[in-house]
Structure formats: structure tokens, C-alpha cells
Protein backbone atom coordinates (compact mmCIF):
# COMPACT_ATOMS: atom_id res chain seq x y z
CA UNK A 1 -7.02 106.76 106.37
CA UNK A 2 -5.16 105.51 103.64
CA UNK A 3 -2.65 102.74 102.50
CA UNK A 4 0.46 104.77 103.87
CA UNK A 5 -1.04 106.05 107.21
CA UNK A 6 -1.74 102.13 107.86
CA UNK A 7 1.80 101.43 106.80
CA UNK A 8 3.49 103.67 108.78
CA UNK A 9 1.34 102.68 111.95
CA UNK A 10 2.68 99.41 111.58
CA UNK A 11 5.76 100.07 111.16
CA UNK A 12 5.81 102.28 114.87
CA UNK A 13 3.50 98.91 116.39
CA UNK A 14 6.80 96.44 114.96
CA UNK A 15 9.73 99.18 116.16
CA UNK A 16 7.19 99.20 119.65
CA UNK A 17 7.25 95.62 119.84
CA UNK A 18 11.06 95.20 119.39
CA UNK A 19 11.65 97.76 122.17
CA UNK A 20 9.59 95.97 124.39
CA UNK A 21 10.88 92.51 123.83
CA UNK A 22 14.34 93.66 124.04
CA UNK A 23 13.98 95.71 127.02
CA UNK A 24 12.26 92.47 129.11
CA UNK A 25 15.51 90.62 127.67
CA UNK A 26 17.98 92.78 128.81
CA UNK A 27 16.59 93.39 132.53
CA UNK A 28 16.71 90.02 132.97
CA UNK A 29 20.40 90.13 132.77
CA UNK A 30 22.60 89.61 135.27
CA UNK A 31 24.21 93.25 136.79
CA UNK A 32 27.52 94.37 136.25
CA UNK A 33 28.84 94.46 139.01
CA UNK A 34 30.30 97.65 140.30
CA UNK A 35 33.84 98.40 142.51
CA UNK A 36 31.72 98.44 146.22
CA UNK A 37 34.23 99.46 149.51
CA UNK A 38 32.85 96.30 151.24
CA UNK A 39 34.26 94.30 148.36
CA UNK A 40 38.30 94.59 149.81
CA UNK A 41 39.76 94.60 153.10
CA UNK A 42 41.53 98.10 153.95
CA UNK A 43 44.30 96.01 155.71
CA UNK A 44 47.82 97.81 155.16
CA UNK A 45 49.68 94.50 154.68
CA UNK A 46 47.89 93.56 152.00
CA UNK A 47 49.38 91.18 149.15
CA UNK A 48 48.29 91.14 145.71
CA UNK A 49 48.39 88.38 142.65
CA UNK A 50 47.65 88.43 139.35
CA UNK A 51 45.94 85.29 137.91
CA UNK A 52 47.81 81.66 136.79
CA UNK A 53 45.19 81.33 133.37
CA UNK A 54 42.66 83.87 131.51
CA UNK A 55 39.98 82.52 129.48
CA UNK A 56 38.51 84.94 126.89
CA UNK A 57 35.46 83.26 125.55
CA UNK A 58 32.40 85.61 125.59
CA UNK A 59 30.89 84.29 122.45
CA UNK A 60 30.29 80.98 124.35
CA UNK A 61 27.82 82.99 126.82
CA UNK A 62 27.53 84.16 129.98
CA UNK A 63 30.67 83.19 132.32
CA UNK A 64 33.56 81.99 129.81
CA UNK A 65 35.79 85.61 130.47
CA UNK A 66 37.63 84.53 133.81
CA UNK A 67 40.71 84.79 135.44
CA UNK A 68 42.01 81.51 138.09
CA UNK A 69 44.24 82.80 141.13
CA UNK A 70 45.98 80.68 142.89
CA UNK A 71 46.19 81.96 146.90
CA UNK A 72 48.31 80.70 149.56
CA UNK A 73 46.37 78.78 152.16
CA UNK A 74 46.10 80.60 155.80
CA UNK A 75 45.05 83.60 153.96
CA UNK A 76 41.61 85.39 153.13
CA UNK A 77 41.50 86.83 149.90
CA UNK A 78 39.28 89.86 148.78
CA UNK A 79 35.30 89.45 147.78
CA UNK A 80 36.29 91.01 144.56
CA UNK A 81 38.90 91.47 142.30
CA UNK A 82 39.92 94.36 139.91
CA UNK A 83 40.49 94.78 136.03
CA UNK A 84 42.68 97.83 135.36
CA UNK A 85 43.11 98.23 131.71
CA UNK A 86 44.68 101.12 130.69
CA UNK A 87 42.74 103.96 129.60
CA UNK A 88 39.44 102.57 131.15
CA UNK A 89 37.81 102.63 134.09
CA UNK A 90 38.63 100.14 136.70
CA UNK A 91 36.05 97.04 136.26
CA UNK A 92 35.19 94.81 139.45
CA UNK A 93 34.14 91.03 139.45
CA UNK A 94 32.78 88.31 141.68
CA UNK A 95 35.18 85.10 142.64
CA UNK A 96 34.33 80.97 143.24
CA UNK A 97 35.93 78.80 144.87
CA UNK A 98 37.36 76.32 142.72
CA UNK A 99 39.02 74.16 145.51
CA UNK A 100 42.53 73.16 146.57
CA UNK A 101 43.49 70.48 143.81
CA UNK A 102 42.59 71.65 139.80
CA UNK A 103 40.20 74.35 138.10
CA UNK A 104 40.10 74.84 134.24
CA UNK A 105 43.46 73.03 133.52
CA UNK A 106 45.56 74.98 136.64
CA UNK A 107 46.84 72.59 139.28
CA UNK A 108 47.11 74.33 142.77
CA UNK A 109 50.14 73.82 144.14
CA UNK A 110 50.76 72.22 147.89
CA UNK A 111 49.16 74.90 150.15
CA UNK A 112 47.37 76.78 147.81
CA UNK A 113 43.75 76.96 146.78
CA UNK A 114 42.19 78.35 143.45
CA UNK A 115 39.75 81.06 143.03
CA UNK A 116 37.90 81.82 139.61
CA UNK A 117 37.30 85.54 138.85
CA UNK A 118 34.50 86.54 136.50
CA UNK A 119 33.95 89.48 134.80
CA UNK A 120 30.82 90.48 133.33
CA UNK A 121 30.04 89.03 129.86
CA UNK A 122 28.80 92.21 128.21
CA UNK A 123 31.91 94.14 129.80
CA UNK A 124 34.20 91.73 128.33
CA UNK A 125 32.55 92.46 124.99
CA UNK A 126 32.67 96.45 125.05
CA UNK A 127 36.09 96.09 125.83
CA UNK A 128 36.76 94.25 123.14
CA UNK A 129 34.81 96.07 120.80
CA UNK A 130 37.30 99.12 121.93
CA UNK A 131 40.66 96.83 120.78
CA UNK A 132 41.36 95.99 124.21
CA UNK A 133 41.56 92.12 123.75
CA UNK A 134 44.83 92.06 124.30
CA UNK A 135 44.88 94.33 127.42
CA UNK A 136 42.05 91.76 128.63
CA UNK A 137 43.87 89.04 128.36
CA UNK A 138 47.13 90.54 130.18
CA UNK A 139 47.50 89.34 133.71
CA UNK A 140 48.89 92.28 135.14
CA UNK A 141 45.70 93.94 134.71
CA UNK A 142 44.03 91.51 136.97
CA UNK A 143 44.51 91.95 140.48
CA UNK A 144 43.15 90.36 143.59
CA UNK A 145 44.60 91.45 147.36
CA UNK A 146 44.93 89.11 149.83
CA UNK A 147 46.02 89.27 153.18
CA UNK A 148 46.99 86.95 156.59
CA UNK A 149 44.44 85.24 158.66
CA UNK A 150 44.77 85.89 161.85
């Protein structure tokens, strides 16, 4: 063999080596989560909000693109919530409890208790690699149901 055959072996061992590296990073990641039927209730007198504060931080890692809701107390709220951005598919995410007093700088008010909605980090950043920052950080396109306890 000569100098170029070596070189170009190399070159397919380093592109091999990347792909496998990268690949062991990336299924480590957490899922995106998806828009399951088990998340909501199917209750007809269901009440929706949209959130009191959006943070829009991706470049600070993994859960800094959020959304706090603030829900009236004697009432269950969904497992997940929905982004609907216009011209997009509806995106899903999983909520916290933040508790009944403050969360990220939003004081619940008497009766009330605060949820924190996350969406996926790497969904955050495709959207805003589409020019949809804006849209992202729009409350109306955040949306959690609630409804009564019984």
C-alpha cells in the first residue's frame, strides 16, 4: 500500500471514531418527550392558563427553557403541558412543583401554587434555529388545562 491508501484509511478510522463518540453522547440524552393521551385529563370542564414568566436560556444547558404557571389551589392540573407555535407541530413537556410561595422570581398569589414547565433543551434550540424565538417566548402558545378536584 502506499502513502495515500494509509491516509485515506485514517481518515475513515477518525470520521469512525467521531460517529461513535457522538452517537454514545447523544443516547445518553434525555428524550423528548412526546404529546401521550395519559398526559391530560379528557374532563369537559376543563380550564386552561398560559404561564406568569418564560425563561429562554438554552445556551446555559439542559433545563433553562421553562414556563411557571400559577394554578388555583383545589384543582389538579394536567401531567403535561403544550407548546403550540404556529406553523409547527404541537411540542409536549414535563411540569415540577415549585410550591405555594415563590419560583424563579414569580410570587404565587393567596391560594395558588406554581408549577414549572420544561421543554426539551434541543427542541427549544431547533425552534430557534427556525426564527421562532419570539413565538417561544409568547405565552399564549403555552398552555396547561386544569380542572376541579372533586
Amino acid at each position: 500500500m502506499n502513502k495515500s491508501k494509509y491516509k485515506y484509511l485514517y481518515i475513515l478510522f477518525i470520521f469512525a471514531l467521531i460517529g461513535v463518540i457522538s452517537y454514545s453522547y447523544l443516547s445518553k440524552r434525555s428524550p423528548i418527550v412526546g404529546c401521550y393521551e395519559w398526559g391530560f385529563s379528557n374532563n369537559n370542564s376543563k380550564s386552561y392558563i398560559h404561564p406568569e414568566k418564560i425563561v429562554v436560556k438554552p445556551w446555559h444547558g439542559q433545563h433553562h427553557v421553562f414556563g411557571i404557571f400559577m394554578i388555583p389551589g383545589g384543582n389538579i392540573n394536567d401531567k403535561l403541558f403544550k407548546l403550540e407555535i404556529p406553523g409547527e407541530q404541537t411540542h409536549c413537556g414535563v411540569l415540577a412543583y415549585e410550591g405555594t410561595v415563590e419560583a424563579e422570581g414569580v410570587r404565587a398569589k393567596p391560594g395558588y401554587y406554581l408549577m414549572k414547565g420544561l421543554i426539551n433543551t434541543r427542541t427549544a434550540l431547533k425552534l430557534i434555529s427556525k426564527g421562532k424565538v419570539d413565538d417561544l417566548k409568547n405565552p399564549v402558545n403555552w398552555k396547561l388545562g386544569y380542572i376541579k378536584e372533586n
